[in-house]
Protein backbone atom coordinates (compact mmCIF):
# COMPACT_ATOMS: atom_id res chain seq x y z
CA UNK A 1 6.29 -23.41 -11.17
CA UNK A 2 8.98 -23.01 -8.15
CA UNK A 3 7.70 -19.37 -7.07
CA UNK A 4 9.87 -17.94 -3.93
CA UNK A 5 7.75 -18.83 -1.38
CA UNK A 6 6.55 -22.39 -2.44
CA UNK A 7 6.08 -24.27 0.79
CA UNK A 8 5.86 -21.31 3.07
CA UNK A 9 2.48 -21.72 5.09
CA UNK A 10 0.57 -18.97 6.28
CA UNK A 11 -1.91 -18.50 8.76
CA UNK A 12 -3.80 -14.82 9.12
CA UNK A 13 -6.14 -14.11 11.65
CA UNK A 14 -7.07 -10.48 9.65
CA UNK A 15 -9.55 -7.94 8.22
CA UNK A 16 -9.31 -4.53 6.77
CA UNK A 17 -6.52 -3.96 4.59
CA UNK A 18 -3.16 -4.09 6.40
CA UNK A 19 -2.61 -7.45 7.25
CA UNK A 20 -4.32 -8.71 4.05
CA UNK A 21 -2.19 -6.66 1.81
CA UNK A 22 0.92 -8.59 3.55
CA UNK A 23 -0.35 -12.17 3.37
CA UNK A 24 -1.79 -10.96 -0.41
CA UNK A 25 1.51 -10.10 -1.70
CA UNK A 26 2.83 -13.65 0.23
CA UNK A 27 0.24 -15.41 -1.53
CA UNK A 28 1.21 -13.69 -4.48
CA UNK A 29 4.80 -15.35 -4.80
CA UNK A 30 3.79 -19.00 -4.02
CA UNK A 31 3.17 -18.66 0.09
CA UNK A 32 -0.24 -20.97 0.96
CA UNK A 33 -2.51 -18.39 2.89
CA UNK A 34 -5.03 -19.71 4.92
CA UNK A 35 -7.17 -16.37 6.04
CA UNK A 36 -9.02 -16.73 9.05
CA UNK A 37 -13.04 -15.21 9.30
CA UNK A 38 -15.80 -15.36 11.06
CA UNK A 39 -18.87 -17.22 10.23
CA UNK A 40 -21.53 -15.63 8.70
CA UNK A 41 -19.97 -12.34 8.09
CA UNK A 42 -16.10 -12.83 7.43
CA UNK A 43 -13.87 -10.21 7.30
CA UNK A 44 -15.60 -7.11 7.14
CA UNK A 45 -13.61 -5.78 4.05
CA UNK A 46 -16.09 -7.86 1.82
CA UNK A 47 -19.12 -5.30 3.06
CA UNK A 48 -17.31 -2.34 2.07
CA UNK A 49 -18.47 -1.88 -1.41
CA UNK A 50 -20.29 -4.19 -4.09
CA UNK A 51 -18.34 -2.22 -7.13
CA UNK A 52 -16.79 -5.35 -8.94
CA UNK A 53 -19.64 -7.95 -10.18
CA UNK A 54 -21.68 -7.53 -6.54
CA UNK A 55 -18.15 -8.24 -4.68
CA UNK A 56 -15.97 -5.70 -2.73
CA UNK A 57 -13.56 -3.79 -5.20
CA UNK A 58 -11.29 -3.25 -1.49
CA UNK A 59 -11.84 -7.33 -0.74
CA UNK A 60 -10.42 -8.37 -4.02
CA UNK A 61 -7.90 -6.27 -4.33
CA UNK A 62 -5.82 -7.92 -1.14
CA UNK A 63 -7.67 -11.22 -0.76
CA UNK A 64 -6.67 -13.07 -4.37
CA UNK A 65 -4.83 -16.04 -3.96
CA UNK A 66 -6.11 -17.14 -0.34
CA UNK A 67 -7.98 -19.99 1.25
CA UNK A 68 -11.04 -18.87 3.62
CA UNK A 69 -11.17 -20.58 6.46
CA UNK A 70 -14.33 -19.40 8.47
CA UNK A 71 -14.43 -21.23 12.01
CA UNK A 72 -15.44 -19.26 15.50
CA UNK A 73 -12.04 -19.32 17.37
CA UNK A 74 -14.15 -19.17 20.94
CA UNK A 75 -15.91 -22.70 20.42
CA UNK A 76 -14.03 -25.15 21.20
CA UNK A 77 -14.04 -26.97 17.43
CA UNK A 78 -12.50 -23.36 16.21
CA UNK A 79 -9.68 -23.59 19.29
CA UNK A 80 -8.98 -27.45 17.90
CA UNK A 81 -8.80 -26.33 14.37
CA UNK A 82 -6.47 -23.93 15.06
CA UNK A 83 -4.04 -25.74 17.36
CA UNK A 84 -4.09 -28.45 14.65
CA UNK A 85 -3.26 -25.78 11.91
CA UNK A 86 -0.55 -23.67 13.79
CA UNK A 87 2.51 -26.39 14.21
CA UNK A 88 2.20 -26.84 10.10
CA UNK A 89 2.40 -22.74 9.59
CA UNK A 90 5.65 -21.12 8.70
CA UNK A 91 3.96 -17.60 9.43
CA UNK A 92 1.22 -16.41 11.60
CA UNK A 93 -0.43 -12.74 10.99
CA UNK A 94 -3.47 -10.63 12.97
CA UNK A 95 -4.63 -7.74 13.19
CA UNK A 96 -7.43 -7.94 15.56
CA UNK A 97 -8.43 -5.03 18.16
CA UNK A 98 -6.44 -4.16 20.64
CA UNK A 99 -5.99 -6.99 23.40
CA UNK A 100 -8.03 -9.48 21.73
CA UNK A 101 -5.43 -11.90 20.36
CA UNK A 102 -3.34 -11.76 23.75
CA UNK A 103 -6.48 -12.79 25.49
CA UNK A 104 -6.95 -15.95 23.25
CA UNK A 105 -2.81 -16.16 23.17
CA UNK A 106 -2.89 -15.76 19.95
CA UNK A 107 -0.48 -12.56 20.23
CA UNK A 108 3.05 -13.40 18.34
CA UNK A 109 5.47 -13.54 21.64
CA UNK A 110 3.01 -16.10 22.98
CA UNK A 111 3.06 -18.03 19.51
CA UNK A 112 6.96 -17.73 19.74
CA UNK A 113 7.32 -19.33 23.11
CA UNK A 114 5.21 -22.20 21.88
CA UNK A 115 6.52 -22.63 18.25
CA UNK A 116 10.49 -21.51 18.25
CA UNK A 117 10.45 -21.60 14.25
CA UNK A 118 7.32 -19.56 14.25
CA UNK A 119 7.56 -15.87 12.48
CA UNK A 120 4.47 -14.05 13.89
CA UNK A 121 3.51 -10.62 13.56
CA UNK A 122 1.14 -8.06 15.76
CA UNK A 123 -0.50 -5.71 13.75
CA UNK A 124 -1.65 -2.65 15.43
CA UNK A 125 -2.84 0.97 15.76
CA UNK A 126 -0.20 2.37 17.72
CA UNK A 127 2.17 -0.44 18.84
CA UNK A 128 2.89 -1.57 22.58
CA UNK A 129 3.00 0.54 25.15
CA UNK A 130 2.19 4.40 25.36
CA UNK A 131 -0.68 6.00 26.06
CA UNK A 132 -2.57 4.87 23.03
CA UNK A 133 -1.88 1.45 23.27
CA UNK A 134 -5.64 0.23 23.86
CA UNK A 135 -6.94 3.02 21.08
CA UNK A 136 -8.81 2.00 17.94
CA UNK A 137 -7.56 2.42 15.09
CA UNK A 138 -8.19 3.23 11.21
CA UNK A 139 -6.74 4.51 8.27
CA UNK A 140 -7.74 8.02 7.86
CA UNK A 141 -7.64 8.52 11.94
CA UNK A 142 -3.57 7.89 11.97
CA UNK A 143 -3.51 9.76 8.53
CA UNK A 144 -4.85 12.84 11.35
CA UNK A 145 -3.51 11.95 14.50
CA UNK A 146 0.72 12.09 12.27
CA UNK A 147 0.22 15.32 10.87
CA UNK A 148 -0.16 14.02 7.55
CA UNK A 149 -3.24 16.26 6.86
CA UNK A 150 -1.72 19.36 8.30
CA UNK A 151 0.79 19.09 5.41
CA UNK A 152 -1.66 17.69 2.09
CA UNK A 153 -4.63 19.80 1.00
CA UNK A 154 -4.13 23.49 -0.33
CA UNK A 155 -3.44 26.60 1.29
CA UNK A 156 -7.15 27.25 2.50
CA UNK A 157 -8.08 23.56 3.18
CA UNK A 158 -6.73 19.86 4.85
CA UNK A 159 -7.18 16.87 2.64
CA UNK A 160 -6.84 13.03 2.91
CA UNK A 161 -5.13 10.96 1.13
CA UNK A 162 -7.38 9.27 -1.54
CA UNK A 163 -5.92 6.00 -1.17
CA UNK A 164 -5.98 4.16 2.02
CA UNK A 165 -1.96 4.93 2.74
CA UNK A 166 -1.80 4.34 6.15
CA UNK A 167 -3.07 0.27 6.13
CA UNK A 168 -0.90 0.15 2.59
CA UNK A 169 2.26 1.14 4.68
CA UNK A 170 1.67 -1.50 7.69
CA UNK A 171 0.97 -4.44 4.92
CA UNK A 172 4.04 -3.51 3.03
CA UNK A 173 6.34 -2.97 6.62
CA UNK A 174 4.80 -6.49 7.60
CA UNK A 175 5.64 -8.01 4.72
CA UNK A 176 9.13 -7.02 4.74
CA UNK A 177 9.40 -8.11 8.16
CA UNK A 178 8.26 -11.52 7.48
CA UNK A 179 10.56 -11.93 4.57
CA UNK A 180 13.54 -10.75 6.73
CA UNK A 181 12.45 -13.29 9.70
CA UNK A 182 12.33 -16.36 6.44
CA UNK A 183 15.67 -14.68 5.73
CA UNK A 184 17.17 -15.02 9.63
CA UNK A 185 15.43 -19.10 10.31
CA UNK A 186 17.07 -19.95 7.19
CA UNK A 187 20.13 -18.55 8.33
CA UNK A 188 19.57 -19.95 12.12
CA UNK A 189 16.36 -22.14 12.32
CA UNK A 190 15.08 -19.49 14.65
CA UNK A 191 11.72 -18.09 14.89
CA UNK A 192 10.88 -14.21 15.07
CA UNK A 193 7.99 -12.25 16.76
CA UNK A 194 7.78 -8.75 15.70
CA UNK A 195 5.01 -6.15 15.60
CA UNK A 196 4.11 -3.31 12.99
CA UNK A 197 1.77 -0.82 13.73
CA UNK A 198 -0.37 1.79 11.66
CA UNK A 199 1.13 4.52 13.70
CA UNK A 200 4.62 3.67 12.90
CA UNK A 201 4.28 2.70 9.61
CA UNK A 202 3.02 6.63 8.58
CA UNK A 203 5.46 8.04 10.83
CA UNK A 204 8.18 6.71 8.61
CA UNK A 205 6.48 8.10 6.02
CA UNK A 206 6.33 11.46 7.69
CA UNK A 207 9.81 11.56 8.37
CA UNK A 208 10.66 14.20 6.10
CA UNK A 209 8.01 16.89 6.78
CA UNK A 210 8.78 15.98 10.45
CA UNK A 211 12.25 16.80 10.13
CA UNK A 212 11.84 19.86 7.42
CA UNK A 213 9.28 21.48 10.52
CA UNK A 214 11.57 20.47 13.47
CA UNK A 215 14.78 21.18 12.05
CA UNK A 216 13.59 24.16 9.78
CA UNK A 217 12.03 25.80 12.46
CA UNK A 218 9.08 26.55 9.69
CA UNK A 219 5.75 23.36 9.21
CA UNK A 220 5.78 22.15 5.60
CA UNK A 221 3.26 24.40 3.57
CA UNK A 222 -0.15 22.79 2.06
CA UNK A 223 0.66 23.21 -1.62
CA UNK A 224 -2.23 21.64 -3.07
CA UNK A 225 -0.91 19.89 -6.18
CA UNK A 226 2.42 21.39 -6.04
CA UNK A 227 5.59 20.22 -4.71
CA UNK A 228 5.81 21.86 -1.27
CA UNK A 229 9.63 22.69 -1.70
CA UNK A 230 11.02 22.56 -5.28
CA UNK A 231 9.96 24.90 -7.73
CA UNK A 232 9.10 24.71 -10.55
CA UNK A 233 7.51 21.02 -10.30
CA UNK A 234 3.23 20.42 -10.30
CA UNK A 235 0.81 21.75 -12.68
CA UNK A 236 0.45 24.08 -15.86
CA UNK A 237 -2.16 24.76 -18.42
CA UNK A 238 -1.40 24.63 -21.76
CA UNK A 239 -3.03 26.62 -24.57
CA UNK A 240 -5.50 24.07 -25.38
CA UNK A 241 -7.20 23.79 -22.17
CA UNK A 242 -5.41 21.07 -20.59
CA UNK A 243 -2.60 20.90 -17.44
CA UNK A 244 0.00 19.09 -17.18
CA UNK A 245 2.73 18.28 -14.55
CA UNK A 246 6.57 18.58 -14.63
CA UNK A 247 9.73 18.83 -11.89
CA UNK A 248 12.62 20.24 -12.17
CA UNK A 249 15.26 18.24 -9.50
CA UNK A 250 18.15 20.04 -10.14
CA UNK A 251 20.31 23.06 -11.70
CA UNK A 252 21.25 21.21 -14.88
CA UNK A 253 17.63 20.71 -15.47
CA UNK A 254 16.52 24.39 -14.76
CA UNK A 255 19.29 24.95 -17.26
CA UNK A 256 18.08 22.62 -19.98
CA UNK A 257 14.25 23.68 -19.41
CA UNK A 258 15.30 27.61 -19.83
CA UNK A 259 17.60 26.83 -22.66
CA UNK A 260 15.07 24.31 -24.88
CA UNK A 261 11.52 24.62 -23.53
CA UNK A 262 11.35 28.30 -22.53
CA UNK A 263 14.31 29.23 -25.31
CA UNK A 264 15.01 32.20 -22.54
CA UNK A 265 18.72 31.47 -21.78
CA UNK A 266 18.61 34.64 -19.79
CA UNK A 267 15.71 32.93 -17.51
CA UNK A 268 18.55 30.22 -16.38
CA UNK A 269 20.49 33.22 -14.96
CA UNK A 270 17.66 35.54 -13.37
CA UNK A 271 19.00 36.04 -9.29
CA UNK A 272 15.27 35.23 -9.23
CA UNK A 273 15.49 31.90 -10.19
CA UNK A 274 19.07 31.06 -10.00
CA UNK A 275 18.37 28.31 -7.16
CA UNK A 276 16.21 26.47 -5.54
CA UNK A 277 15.21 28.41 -2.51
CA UNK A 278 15.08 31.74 -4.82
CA UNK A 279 12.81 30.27 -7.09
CA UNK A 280 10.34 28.96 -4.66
CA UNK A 281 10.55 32.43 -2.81
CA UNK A 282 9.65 33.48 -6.06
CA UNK A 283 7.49 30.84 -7.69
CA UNK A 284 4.38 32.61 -8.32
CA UNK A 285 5.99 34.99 -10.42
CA UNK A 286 7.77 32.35 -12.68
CA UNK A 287 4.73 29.72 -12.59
CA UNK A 288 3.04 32.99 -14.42
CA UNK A 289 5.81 33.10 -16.77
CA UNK A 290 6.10 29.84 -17.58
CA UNK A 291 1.92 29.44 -18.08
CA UNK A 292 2.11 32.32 -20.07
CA UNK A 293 4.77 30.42 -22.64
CA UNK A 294 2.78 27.40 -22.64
CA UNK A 295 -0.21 29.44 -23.43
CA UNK A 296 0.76 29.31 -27.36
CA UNK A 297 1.43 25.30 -27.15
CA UNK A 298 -1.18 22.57 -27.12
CA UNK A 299 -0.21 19.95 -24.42
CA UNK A 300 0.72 17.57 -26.70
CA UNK A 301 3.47 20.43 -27.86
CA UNK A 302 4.45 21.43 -24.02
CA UNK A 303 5.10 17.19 -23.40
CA UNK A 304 7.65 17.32 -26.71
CA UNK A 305 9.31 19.85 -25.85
CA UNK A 306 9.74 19.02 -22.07
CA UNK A 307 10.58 15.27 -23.63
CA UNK A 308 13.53 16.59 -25.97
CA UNK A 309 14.94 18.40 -22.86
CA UNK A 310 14.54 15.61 -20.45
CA UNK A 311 12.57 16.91 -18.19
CA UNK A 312 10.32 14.51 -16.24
CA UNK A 313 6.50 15.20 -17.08
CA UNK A 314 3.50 13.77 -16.65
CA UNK A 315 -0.48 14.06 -18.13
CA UNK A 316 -3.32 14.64 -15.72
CA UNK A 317 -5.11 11.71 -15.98
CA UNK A 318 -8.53 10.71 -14.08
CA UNK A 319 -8.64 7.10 -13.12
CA UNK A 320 -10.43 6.13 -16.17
CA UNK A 321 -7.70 7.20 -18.29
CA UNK A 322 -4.82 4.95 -16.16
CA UNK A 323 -7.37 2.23 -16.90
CA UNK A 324 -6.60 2.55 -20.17
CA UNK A 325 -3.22 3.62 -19.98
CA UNK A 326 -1.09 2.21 -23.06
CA UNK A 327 1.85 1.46 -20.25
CA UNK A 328 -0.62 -1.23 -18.76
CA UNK A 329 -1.41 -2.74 -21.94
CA UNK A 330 1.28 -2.80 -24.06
CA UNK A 331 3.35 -4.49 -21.15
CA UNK A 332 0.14 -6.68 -19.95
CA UNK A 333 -0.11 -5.67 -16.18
CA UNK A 334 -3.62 -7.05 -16.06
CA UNK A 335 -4.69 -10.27 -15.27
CA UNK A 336 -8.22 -12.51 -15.12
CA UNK A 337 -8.68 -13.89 -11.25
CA UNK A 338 -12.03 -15.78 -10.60
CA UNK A 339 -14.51 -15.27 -7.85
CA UNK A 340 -18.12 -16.51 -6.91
CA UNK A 341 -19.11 -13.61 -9.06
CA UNK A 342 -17.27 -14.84 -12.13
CA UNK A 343 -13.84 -12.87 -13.75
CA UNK A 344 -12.68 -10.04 -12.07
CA UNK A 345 -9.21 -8.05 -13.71
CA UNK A 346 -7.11 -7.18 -11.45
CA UNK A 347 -3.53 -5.66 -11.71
CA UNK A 348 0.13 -7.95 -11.25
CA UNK A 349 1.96 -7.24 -8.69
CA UNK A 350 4.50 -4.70 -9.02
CA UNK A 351 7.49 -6.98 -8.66
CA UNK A 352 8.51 -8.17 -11.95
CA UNK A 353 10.53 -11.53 -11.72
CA UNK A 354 11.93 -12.63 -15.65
CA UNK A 355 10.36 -15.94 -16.14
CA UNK A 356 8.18 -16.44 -13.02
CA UNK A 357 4.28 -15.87 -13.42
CA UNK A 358 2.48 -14.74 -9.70
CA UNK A 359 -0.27 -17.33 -8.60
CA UNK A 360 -2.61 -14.76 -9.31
CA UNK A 361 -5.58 -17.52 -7.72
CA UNK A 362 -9.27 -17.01 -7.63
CA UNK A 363 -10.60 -14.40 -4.38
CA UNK A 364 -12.21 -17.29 -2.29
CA UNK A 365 -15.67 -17.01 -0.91
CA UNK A 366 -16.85 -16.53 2.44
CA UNK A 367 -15.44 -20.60 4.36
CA UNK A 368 -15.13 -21.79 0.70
CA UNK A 369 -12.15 -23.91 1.99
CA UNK A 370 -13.28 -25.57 5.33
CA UNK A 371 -14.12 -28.52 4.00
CA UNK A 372 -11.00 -28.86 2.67
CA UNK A 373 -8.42 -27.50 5.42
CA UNK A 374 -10.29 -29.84 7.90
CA UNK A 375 -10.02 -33.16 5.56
CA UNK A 376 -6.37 -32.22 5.75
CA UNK A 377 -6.29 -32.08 9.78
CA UNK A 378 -8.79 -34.69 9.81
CA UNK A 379 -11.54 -33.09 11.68
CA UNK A 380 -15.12 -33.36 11.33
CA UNK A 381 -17.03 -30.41 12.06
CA UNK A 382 -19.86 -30.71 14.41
CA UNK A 383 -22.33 -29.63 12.02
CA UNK A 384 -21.36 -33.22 10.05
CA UNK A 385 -20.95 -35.35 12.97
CA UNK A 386 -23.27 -38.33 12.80
């Protein structure tokens, strides 16, 4: 099958999530990813958890589709290995700690100067320069150090994110950059070194708040799991026990949800709720109203109604019911990857191309593919010298 990136070559000297997640979703659509580890341990993503068949539920999820390659980059077989593999590769990714790939000049403007069609990308904590240039970095730390739990949590208490949002950000930033930098050689045979760092990546995504608090003059309000400045839009129970979630975006849906799901025409008109900013200066006053109409409905009843009004709404599902969502199913987002464990399901990637099928190729194990990366260079490893 001619995926998009067939004959793109990737090299990634990485761990954690971020710069897996890139080279994943490369791998995904054709790329060849050969991912760098240590001996003996690898990348330390595979210790994280033993949830799926006695392998990492974290590891699979962004290592699918890859080649391990586990050589010591200090000894001087890993340094020959590498300088053999780097004038084949199309793309070179690591996130290492801070420093360590310039010291072995592995960092991307040094790759650049020696490889002008090279795209290589630096993947950091908080980018060059600054005061926290040499700082460790991880996930929930930048989630902290941009504000991002000052703003998610309820009234009375911070939260985190539950998902790891920050390295998610920095894969998906890196992989755009290295599909903009195939873009630009294509269009000029030149190379591109570029960095992405955690600490940029979730300040884009704190953009908003940032500006609502600077420009606003008031910090975005912890709404727990309500929208912090629409109103109505988050959750209501429902006469049979259950909540369930709907927005309103706009006036001609306010209009529509007094007029067909409240059947309170006069509601739509209230100088309470006319607006926006009256109804969330108001809000706990018309969440009561509105619970106390869907008191007489079962949810199932509340989602009709909202449905024949068009009003976006949603169930509050645990993560055992989106495992068995219908959506998933009936349009067969899973698929069967192997491991050294046996079958693991995983989901597609979310990029749906008519007629084109994702690699979707076993999670290697720990050097699985030494062997044969260095039959291809023509190496012997020491270990197999005569």
């Amino acid at each position: 099958m001619n995926l998009p990136l067939s004959g793109i070559s990737v090299l990634s000297l990485e761990q954690a999530i971020a710069a897996p997640m890139a080279s994943r979703h490369l791998a995904d659509w054709g790329a060849r990813v050969i991912k760098i580890e240590r001996p003996g341990s690898g990348d330390f993503c595979r210790g994280y958890d033993h949830a799926m068949h006695g392998i990492s539920s974290q590891f699979v999820w962004t290592n699918r589709s890859k080649e391990s390659l586990a050589i010591d980059l200090k000894s001087e077989f890993g340094q020959q290995t590498l300088e053999a593999l780097l004038p084949q590769a199309d793309v070179f990714l690591q996130n290492l700690a801070p420093g360590a790939a310039a010291k072995m000049g592995l960092d991307a403007k040094t790759l650049l100067s020696r490889f002008p069609r090279l795209i290589a990308c630096d993947i950091s904590g908080y980018g060059t320069g600054g005061p926290y240039q040499n700082k460790k970095a991880y996930d929930l730390l930048v989630q902290c150090e941009t504000g991002f739990l000052s703003i998610n949590g309820t009234p009375e208490t911070q939260a985190k994110s539950g998902l790891s949002i920050v390295d998610i950000a920095t894969g998906m930033y890196t992989l755009q950059g290295v599909l903009m930098a195939l873009y630009n050689r294509e269009r000029t045979g030149a190379g591109t070194a570029f960095e992405v760092s955690l600490f940029d990546a979730m300040g884009e995504w704190m953009s908003y708040p940032a500006y609502y608090t600077r420009d606003g003059g008031v910090p975005l309000q912890r709404t727990g799991a309500r929208h912090a400045t629409i109103s109505p839009y988050g959750p209501f129970r429902t006469g049979d026990g259950k909540t369930i979630f709907f927005g309103i975006q706009n006036e001609r849906e306010w209009l529509s949800f007094c007029k067909l799901v409240m059947a309170d025409t006069a509601m739509a008109s209230d100088p309470r709720f006319i607006s926006n900013p009256a109804r969330m200066a108001n809000r706990d006053t018309l969440e009561a109203a509105i619970e106390a109409a869907f008191s007489a409905w079962t949810s199932d009843e509340v989602i009709e109604k909202l449905e024949a009004a068009a009003i976006a709404n949603a169930r509050l599902n645990s993560v055992e019911d989106f495992i068995k969502h219908p959506q998933l199913h009936e349009r067969q987002r899973l698929r069967t990857v192997n491991s050294e464990t046996g079958p693991q399901e995983v989901f597609l990637p979310a990029v749906t191309i008519p007629g084109v099928e994702p690699v979707m190729g076993p999670v290697p194990a720990l050097g699985e593919h030494n062997d044969k990366i260095f039959a291809e260079l023509g190496l012997t490893a020491p270990h197999q010298a005569a």
